[in-house]
N, C-alpha and C. Protein backbone atom coordinates (compact mmCIF):
# COMPACT_ATOMS: atom_id res chain seq x y z
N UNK A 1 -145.10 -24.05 4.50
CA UNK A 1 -144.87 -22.91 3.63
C UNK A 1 -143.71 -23.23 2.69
N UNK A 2 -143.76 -22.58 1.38
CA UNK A 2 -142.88 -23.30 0.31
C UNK A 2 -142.09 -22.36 0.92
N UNK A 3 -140.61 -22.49 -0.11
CA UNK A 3 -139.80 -21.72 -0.18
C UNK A 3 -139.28 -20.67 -1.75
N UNK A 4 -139.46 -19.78 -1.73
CA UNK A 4 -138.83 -19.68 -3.26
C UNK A 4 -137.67 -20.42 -3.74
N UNK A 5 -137.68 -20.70 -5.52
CA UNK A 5 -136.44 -20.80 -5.78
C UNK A 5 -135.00 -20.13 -5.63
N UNK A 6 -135.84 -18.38 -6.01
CA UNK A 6 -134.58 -17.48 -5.80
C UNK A 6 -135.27 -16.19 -4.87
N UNK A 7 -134.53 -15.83 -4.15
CA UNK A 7 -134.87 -14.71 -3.78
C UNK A 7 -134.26 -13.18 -4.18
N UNK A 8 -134.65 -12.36 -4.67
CA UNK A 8 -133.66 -10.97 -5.36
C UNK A 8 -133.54 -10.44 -3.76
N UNK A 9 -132.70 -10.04 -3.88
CA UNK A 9 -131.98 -8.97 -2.11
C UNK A 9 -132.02 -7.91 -2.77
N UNK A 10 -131.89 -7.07 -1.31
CA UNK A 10 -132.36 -5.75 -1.39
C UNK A 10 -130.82 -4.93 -2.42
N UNK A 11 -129.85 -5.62 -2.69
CA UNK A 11 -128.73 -5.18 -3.05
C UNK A 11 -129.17 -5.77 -4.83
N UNK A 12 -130.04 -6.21 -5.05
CA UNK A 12 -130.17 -5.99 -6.66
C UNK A 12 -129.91 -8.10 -7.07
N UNK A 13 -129.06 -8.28 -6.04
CA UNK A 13 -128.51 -9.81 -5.75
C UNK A 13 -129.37 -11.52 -6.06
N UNK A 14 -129.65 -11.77 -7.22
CA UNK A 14 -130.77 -13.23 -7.01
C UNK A 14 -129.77 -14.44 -6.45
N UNK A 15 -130.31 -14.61 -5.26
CA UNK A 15 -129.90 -15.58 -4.63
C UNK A 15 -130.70 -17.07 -4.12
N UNK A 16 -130.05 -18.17 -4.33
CA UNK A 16 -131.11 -19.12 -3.21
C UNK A 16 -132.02 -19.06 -2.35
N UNK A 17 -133.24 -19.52 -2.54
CA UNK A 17 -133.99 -19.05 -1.75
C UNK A 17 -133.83 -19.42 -0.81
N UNK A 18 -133.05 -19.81 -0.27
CA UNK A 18 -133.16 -21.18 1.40
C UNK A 18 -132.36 -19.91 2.04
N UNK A 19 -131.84 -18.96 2.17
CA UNK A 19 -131.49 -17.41 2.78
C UNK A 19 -132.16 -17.07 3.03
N UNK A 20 -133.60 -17.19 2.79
CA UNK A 20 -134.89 -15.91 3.28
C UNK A 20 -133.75 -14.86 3.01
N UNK A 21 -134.66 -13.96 4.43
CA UNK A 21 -134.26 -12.27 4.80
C UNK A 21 -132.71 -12.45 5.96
N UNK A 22 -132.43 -13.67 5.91
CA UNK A 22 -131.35 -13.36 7.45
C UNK A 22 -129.88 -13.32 7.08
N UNK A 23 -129.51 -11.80 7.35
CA UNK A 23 -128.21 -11.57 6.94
C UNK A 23 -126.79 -12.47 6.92
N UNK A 24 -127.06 -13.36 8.14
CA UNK A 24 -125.93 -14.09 8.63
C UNK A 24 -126.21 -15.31 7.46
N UNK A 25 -126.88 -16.05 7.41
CA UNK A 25 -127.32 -17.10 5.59
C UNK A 25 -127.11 -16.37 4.84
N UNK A 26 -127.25 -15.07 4.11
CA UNK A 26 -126.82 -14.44 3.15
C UNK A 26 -125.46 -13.56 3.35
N UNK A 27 -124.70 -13.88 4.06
CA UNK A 27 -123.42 -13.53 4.22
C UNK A 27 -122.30 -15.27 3.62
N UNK A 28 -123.27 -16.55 4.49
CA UNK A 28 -122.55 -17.84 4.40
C UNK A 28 -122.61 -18.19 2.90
N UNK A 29 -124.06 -17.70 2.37
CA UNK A 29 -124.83 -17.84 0.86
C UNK A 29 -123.32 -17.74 0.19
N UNK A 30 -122.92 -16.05 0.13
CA UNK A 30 -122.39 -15.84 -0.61
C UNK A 30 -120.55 -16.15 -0.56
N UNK A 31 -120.29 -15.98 0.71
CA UNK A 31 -119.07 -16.54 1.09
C UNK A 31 -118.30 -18.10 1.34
N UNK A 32 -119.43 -18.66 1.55
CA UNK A 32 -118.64 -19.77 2.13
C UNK A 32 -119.58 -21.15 0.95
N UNK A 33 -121.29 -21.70 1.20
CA UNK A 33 -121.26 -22.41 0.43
C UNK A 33 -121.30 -23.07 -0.91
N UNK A 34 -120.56 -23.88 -1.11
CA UNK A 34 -120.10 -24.42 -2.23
C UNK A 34 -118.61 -23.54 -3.05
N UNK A 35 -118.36 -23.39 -1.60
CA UNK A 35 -116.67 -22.74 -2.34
C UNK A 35 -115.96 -23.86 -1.67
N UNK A 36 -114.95 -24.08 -2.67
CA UNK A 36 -113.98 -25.26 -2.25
C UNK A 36 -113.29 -24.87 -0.58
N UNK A 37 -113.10 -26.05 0.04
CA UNK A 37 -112.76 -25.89 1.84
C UNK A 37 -111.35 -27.26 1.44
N UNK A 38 -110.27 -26.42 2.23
CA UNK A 38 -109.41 -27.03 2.04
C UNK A 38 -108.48 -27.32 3.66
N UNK A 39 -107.82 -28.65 3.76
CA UNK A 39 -107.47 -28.16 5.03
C UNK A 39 -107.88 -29.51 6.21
N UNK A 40 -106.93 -30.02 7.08
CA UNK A 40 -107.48 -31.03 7.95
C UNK A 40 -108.04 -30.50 8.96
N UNK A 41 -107.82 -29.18 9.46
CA UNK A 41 -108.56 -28.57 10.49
C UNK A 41 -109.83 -28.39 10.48
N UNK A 42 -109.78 -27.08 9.41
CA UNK A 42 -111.42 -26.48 8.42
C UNK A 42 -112.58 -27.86 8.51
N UNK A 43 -111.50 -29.02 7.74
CA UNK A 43 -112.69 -30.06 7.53
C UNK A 43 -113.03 -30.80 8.32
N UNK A 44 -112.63 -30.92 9.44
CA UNK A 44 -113.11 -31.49 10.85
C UNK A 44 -113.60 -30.92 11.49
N UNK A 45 -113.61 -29.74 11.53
CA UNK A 45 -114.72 -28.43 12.08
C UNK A 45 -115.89 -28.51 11.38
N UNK A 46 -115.83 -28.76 9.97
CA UNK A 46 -117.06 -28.66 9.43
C UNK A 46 -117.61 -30.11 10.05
N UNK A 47 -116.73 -31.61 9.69
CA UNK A 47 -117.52 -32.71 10.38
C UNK A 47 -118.40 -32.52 11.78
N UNK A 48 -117.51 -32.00 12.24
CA UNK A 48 -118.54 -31.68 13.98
C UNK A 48 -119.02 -30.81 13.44
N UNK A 49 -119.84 -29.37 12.98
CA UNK A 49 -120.48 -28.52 13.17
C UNK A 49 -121.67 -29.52 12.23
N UNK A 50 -121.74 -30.15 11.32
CA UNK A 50 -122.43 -30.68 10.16
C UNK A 50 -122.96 -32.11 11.31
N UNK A 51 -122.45 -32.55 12.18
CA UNK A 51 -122.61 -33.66 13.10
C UNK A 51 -124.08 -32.84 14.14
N UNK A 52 -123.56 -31.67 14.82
CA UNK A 52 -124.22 -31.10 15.76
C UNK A 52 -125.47 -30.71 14.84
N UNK A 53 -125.83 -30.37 13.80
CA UNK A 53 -126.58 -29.74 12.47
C UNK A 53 -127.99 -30.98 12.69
N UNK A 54 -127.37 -32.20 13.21
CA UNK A 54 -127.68 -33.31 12.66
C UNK A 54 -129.45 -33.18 13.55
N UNK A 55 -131.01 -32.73 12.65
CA UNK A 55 -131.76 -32.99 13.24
C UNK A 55 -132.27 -31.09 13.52
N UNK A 56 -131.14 -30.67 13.06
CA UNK A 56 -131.81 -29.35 13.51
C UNK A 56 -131.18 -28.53 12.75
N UNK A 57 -132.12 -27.01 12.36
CA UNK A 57 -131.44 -26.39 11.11
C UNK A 57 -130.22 -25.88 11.33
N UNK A 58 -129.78 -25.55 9.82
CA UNK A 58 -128.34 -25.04 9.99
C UNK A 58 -127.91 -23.91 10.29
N UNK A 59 -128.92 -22.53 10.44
CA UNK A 59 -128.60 -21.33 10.73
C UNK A 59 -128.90 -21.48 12.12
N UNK A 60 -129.14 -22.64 13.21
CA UNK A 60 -129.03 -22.66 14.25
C UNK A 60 -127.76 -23.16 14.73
N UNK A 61 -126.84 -23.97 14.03
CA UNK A 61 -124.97 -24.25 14.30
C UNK A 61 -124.66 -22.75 13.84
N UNK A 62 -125.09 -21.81 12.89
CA UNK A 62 -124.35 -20.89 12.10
C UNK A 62 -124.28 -19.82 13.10
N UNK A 63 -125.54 -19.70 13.36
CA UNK A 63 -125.35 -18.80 14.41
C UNK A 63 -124.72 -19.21 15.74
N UNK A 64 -124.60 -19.99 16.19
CA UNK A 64 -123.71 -20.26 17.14
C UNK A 64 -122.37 -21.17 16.76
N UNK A 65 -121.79 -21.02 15.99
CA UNK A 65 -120.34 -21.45 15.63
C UNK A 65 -119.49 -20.16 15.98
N UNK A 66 -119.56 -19.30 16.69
CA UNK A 66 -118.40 -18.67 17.39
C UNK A 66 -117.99 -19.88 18.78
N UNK A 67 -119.50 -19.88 19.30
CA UNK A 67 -119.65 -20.28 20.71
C UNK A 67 -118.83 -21.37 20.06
N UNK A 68 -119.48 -22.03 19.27
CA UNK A 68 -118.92 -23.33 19.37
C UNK A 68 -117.45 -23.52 19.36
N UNK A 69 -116.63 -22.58 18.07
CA UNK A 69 -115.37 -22.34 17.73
C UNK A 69 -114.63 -22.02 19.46
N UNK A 70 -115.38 -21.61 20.37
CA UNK A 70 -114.67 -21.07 21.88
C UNK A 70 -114.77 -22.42 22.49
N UNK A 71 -115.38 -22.84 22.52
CA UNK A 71 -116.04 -23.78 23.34
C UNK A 71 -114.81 -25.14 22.98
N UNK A 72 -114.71 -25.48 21.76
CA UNK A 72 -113.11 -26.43 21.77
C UNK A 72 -112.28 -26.31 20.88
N UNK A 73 -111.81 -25.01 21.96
CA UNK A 73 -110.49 -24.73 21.39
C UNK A 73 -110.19 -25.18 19.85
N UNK A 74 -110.99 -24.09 19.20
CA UNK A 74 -110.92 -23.50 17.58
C UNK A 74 -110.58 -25.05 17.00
N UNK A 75 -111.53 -25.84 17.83
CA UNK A 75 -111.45 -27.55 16.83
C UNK A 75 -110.24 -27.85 16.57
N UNK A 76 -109.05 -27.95 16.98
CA UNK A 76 -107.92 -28.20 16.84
C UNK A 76 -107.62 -30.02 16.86
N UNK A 77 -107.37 -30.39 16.31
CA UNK A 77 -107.72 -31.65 16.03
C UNK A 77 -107.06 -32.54 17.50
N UNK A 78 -105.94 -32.55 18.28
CA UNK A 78 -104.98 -33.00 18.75
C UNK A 78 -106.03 -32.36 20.08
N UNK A 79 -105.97 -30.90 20.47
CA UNK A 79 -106.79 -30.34 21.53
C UNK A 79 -108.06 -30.92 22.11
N UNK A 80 -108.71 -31.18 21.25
CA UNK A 80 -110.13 -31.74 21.04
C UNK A 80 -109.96 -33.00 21.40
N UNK A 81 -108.70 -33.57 20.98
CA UNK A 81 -108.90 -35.33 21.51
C UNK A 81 -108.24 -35.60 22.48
N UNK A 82 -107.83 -34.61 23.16
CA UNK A 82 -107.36 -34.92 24.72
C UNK A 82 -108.47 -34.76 25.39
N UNK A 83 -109.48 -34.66 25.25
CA UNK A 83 -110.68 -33.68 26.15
C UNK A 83 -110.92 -35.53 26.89
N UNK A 84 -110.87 -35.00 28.27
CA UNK A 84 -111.47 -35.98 29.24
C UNK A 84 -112.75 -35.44 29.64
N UNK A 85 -113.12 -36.75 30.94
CA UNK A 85 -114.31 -36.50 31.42
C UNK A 85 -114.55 -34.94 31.80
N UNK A 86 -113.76 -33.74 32.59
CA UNK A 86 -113.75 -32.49 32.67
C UNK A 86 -114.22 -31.93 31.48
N UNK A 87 -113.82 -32.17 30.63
CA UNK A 87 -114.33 -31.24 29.46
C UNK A 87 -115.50 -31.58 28.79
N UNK A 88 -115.63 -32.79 29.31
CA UNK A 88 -117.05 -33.19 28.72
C UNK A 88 -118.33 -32.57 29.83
N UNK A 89 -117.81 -32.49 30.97
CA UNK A 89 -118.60 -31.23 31.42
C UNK A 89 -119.04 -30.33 31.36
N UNK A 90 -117.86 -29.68 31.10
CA UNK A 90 -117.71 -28.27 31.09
C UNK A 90 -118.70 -27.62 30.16
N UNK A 91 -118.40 -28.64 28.75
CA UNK A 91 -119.27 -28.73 27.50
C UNK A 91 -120.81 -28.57 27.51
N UNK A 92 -120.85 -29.10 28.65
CA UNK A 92 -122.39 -30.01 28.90
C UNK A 92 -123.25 -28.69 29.26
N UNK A 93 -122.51 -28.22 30.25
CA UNK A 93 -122.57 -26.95 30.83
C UNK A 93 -122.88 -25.01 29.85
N UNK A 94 -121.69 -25.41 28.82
CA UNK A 94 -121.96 -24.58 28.25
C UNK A 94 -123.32 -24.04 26.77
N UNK A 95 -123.46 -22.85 27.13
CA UNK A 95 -124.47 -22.82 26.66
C UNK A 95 -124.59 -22.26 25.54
N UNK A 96 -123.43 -21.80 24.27
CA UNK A 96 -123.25 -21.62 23.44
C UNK A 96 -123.33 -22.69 22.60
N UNK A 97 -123.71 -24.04 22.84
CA UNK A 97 -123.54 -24.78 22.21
C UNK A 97 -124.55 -25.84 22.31
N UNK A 98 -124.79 -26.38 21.57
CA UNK A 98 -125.87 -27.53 21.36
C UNK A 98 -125.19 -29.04 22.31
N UNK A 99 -126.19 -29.08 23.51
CA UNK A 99 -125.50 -29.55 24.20
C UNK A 99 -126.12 -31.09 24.51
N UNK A 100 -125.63 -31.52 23.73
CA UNK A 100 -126.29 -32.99 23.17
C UNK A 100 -125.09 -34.04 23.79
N UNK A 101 -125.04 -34.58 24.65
CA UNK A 101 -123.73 -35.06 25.36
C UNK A 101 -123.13 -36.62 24.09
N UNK A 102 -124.46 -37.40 23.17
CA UNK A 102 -123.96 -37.79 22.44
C UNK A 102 -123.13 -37.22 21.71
N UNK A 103 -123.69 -35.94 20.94
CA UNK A 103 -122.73 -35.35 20.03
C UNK A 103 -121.00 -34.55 20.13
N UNK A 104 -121.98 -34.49 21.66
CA UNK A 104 -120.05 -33.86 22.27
C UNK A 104 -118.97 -35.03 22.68
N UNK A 105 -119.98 -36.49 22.88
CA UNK A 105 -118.70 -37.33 22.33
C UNK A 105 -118.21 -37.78 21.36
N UNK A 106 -119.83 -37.47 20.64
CA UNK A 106 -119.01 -38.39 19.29
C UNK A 106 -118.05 -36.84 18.37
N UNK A 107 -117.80 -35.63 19.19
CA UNK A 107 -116.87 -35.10 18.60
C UNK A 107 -115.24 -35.43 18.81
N UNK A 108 -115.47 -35.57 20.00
CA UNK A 108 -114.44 -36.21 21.15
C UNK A 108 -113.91 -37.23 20.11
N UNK A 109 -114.65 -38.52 20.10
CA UNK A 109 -114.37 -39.61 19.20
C UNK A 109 -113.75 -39.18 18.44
N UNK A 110 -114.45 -38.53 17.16
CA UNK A 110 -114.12 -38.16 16.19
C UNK A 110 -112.62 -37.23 15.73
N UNK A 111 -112.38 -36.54 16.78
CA UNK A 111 -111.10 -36.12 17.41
C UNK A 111 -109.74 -36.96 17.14
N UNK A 112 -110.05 -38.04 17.84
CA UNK A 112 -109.11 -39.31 18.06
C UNK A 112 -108.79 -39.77 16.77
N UNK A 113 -109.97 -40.16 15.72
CA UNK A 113 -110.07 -40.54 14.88
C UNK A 113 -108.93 -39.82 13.94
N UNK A 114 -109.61 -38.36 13.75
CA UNK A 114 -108.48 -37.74 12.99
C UNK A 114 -107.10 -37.95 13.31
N UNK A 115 -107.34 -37.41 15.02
CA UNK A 115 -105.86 -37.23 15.25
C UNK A 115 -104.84 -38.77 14.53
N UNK A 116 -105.49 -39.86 14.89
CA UNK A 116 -104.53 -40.68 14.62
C UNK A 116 -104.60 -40.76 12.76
N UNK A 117 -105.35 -40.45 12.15
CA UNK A 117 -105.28 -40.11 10.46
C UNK A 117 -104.47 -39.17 10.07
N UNK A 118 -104.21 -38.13 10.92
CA UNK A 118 -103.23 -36.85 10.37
C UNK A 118 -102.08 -37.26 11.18
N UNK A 119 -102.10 -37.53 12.26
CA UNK A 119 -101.02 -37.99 12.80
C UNK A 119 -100.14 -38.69 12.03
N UNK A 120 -100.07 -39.85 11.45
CA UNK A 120 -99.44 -40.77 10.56
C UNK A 120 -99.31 -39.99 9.29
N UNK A 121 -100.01 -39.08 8.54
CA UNK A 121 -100.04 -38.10 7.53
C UNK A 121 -100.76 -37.10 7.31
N UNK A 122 -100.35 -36.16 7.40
CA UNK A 122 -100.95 -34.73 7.90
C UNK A 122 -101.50 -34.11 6.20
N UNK A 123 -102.79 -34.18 6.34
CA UNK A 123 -103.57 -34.00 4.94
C UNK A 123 -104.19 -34.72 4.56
N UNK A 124 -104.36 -35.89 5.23
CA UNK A 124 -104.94 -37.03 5.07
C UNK A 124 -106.23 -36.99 5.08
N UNK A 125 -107.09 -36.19 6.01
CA UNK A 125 -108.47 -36.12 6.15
C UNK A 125 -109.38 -35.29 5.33
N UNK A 126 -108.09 -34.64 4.17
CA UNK A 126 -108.60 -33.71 3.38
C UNK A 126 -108.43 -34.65 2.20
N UNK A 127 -107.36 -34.91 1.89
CA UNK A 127 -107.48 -36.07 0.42
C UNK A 127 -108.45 -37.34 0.75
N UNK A 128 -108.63 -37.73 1.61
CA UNK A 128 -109.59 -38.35 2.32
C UNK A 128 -111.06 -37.99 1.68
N UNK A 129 -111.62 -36.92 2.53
CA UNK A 129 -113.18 -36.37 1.50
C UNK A 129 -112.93 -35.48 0.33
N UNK A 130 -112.29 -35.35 0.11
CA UNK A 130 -111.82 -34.76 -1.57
C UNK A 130 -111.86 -35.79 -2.38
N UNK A 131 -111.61 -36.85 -2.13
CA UNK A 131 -111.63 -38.21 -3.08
C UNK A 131 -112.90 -38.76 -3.11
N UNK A 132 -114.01 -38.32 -2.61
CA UNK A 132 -115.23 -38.24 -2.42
C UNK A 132 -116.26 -37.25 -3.02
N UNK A 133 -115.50 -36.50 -3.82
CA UNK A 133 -115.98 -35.66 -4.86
C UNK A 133 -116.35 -35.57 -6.09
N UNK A 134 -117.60 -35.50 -6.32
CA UNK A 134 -118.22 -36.18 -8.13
C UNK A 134 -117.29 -35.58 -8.89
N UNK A 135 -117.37 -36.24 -10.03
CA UNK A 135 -116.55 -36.13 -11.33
C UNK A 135 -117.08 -34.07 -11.67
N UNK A 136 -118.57 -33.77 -11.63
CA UNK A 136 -119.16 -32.76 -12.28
C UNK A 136 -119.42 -32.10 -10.96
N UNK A 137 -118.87 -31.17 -10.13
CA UNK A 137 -119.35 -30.63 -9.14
C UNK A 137 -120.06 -29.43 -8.95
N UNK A 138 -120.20 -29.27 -10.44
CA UNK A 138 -121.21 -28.16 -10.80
C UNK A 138 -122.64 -28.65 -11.93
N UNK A 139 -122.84 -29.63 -11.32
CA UNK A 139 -123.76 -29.25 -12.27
C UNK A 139 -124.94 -28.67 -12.48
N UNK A 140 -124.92 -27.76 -11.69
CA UNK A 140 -125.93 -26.36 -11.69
C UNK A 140 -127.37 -26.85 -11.70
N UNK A 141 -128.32 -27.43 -10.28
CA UNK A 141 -129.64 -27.41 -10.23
C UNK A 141 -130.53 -26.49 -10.98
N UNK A 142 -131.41 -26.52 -11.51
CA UNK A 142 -132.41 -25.26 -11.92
C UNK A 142 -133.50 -25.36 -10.54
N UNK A 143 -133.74 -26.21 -9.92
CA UNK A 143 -134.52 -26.21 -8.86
C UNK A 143 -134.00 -26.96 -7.62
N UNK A 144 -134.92 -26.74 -6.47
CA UNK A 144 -134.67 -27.43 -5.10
C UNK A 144 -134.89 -28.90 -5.89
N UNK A 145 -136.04 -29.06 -6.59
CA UNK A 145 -136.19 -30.47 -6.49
C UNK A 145 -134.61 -31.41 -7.30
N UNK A 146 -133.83 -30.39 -8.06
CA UNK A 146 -133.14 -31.11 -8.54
C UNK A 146 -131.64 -30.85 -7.84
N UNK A 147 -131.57 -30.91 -6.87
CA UNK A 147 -130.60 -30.97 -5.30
C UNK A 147 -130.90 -32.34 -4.56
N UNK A 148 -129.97 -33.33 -4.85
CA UNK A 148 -130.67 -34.36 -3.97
C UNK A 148 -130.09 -34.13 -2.38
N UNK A 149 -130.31 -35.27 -1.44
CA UNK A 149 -130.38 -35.61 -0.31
C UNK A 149 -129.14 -36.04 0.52
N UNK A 150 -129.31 -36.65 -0.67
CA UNK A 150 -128.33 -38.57 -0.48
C UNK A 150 -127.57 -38.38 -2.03
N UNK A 151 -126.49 -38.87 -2.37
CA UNK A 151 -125.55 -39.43 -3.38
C UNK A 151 -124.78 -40.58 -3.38
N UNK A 152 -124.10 -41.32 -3.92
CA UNK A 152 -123.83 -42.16 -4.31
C UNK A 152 -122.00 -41.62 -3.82
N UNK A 153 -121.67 -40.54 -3.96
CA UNK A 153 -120.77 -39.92 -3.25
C UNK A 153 -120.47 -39.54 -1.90
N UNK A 154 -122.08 -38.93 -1.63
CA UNK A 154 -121.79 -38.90 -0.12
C UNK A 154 -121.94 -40.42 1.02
N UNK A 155 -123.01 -41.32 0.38
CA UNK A 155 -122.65 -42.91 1.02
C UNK A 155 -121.43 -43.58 0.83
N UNK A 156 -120.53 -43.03 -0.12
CA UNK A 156 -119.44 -43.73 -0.19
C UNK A 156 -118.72 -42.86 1.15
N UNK A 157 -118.15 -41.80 1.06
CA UNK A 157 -117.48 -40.56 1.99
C UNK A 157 -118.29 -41.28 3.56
N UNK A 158 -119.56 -41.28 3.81
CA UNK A 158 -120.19 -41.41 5.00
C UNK A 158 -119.93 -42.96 5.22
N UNK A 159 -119.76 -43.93 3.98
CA UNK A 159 -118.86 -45.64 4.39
C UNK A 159 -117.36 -45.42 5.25
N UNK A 160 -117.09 -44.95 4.78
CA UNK A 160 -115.55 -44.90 4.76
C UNK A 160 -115.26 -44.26 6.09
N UNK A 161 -115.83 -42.72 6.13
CA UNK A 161 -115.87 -42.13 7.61
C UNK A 161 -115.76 -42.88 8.94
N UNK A 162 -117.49 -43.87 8.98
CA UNK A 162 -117.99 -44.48 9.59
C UNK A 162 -116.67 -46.19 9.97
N UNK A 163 -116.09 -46.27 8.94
CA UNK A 163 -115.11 -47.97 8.70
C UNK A 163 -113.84 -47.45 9.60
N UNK A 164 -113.38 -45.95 9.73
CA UNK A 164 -112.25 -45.38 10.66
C UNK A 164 -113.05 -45.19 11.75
N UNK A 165 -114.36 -44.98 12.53
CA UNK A 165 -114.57 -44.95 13.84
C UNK A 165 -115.25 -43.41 13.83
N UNK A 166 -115.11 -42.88 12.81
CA UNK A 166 -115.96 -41.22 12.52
C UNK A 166 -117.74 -41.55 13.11
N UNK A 167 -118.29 -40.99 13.71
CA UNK A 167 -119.69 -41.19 14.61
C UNK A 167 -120.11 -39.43 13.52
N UNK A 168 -121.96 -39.62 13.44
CA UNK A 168 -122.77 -38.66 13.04
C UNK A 168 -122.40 -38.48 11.79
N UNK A 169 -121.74 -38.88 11.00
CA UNK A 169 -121.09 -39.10 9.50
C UNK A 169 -122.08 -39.81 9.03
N UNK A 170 -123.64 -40.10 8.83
CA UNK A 170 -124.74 -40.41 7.40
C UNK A 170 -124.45 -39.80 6.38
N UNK A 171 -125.32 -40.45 5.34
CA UNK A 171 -124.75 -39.69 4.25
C UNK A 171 -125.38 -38.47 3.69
N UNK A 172 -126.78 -38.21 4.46
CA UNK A 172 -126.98 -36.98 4.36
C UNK A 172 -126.03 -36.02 4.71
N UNK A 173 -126.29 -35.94 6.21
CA UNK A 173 -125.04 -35.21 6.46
C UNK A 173 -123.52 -35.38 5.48
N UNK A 174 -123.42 -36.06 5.25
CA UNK A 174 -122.01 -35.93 4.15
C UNK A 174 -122.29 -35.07 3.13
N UNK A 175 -123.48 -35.14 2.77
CA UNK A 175 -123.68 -34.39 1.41
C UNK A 175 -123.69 -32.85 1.90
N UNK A 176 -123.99 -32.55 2.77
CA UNK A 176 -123.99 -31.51 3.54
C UNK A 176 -122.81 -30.84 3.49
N UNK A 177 -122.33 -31.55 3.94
CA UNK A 177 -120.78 -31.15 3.97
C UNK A 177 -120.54 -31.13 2.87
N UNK A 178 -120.26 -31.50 1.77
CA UNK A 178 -119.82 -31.44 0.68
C UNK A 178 -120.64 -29.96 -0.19
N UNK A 179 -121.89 -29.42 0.24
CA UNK A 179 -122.24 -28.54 -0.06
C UNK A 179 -121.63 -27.51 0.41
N UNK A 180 -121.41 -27.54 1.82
CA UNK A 180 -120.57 -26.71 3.24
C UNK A 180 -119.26 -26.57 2.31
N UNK A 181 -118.40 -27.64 2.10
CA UNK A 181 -116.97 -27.32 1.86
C UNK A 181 -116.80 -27.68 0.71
N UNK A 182 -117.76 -27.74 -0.96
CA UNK A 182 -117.38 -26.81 -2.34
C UNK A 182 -117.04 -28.36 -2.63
N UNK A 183 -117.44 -29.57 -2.36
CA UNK A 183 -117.10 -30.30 -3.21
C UNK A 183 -117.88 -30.28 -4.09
N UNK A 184 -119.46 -30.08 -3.73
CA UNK A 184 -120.25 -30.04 -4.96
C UNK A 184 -120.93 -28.79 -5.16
N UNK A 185 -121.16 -27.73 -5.77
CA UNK A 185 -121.76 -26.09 -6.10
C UNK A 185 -123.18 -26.33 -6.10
N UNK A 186 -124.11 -26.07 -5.62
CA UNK A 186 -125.68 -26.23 -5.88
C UNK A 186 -126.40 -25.31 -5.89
N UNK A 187 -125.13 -24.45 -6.23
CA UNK A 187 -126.19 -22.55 -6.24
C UNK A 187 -127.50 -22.86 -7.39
N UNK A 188 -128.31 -22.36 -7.42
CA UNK A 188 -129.04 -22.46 -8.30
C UNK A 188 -128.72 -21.52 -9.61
N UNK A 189 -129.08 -22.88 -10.45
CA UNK A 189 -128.59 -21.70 -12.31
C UNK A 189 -129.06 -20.21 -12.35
N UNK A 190 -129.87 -19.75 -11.21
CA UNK A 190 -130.12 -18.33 -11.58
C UNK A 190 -129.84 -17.65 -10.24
N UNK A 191 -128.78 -17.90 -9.52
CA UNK A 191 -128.51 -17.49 -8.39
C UNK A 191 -127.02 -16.84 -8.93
N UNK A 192 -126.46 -15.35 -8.27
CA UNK A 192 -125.63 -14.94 -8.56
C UNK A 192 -124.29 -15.66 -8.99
N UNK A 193 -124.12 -16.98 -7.60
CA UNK A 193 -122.67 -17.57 -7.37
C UNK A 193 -122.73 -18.47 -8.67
N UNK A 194 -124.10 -18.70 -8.98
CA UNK A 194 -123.58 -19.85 -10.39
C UNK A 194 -123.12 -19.09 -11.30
N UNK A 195 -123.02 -17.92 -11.30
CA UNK A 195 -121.99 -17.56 -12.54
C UNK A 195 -120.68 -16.61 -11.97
N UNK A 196 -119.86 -17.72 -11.24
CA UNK A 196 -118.79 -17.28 -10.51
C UNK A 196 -117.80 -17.44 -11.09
N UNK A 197 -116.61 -17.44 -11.41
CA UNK A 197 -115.55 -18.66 -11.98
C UNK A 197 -115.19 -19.59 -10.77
């Protein structure tokens, strides 16, 4: 089944069609993607939630990113990379969360990773994928088909990730993220947010 380009909401609203009818996507629609994400915390939360994403849709992390946010300790970069074998249990166990024991290490990993990147300079993981951001980050799709996949931005961001020890970092997923945290805008030209400032 296709998808529309735009969908009008019941509030008068033309939005992306990839929202359907489900309030919680048309709450993220309008709040969160492709608004700039700033921050070494924020953006390592998004790496693991965009990691766990990996293979399965995204209003299935969306809707469970409370659980997840409970589940380790609000992604705290330093918290998260103490987690021993216990917590990799515990994890395993819990059921708020996509319980993929690769992915709950390679968050673990990924943990470490930061920690020792912010550790040595705290902001680092944000000028880090910010420097991974096209020159034109708007340049306003008129269609799905003209949203790519893959970029030349996000294989560079998903090189680099991957060269520090970062795990589930492809460059799809990068681009993802970069949609997630506003490096690049892909509202569609006739979707409300493209005419945002």
């Amino acid at each position: 089944m296709s998808r529309p380009e735009i969908l009008v909401s019941d509030d008068g609203k033309p939005r992306c069609g990839w929202i359907g009818t489900d309030l919680e996507y048309r709450r993220y629609h309008d709040e969160e993607w492709g608004t700039p994400l700033h921050g070494d915390q924020p953006l390592f939360e998004k790496i693991c939630l965009e990691g766990f994403q990996a293979g399965l849709s995204w209003i299935t992390i969306l809707r469970r990113r409370p659980g997840f946010r409970a589940a380790f300790d609000g992604f705290r970069i330093e918290t998260v990379a103490a987690y021993g074998d216990a917590e990799v249990e515990r994890l395993m166990l819990d059921e708020r969360i996509i319980r993929n024991r690769a992915k709950v290490l390679a968050t673990i990993g990924n943990a470490n990773v930061a920690a020792d990147l912010v550790g040595e300079r705290p902001g680092a993981l944000d000028d880090l994928i910010w420097s991974y951001a096209p020159a034109d980050p708007r340049r306003r799709p008129r269609t799905w088909a003209d949203i790519p996949a893959v970029t030349p931005e996000s294989e560079a961001l998903s090189a680099a990730l991957r060269k520090l020890g970062f795990r589930f970092v492809g460059p799809t997923t990068m681009y993802a993220l970069m949609q997630s945290a506003g490096l690049v805008d892909d509202h569609l030209a006739e979707c409300w947010r493209a005419h945002e400032p």
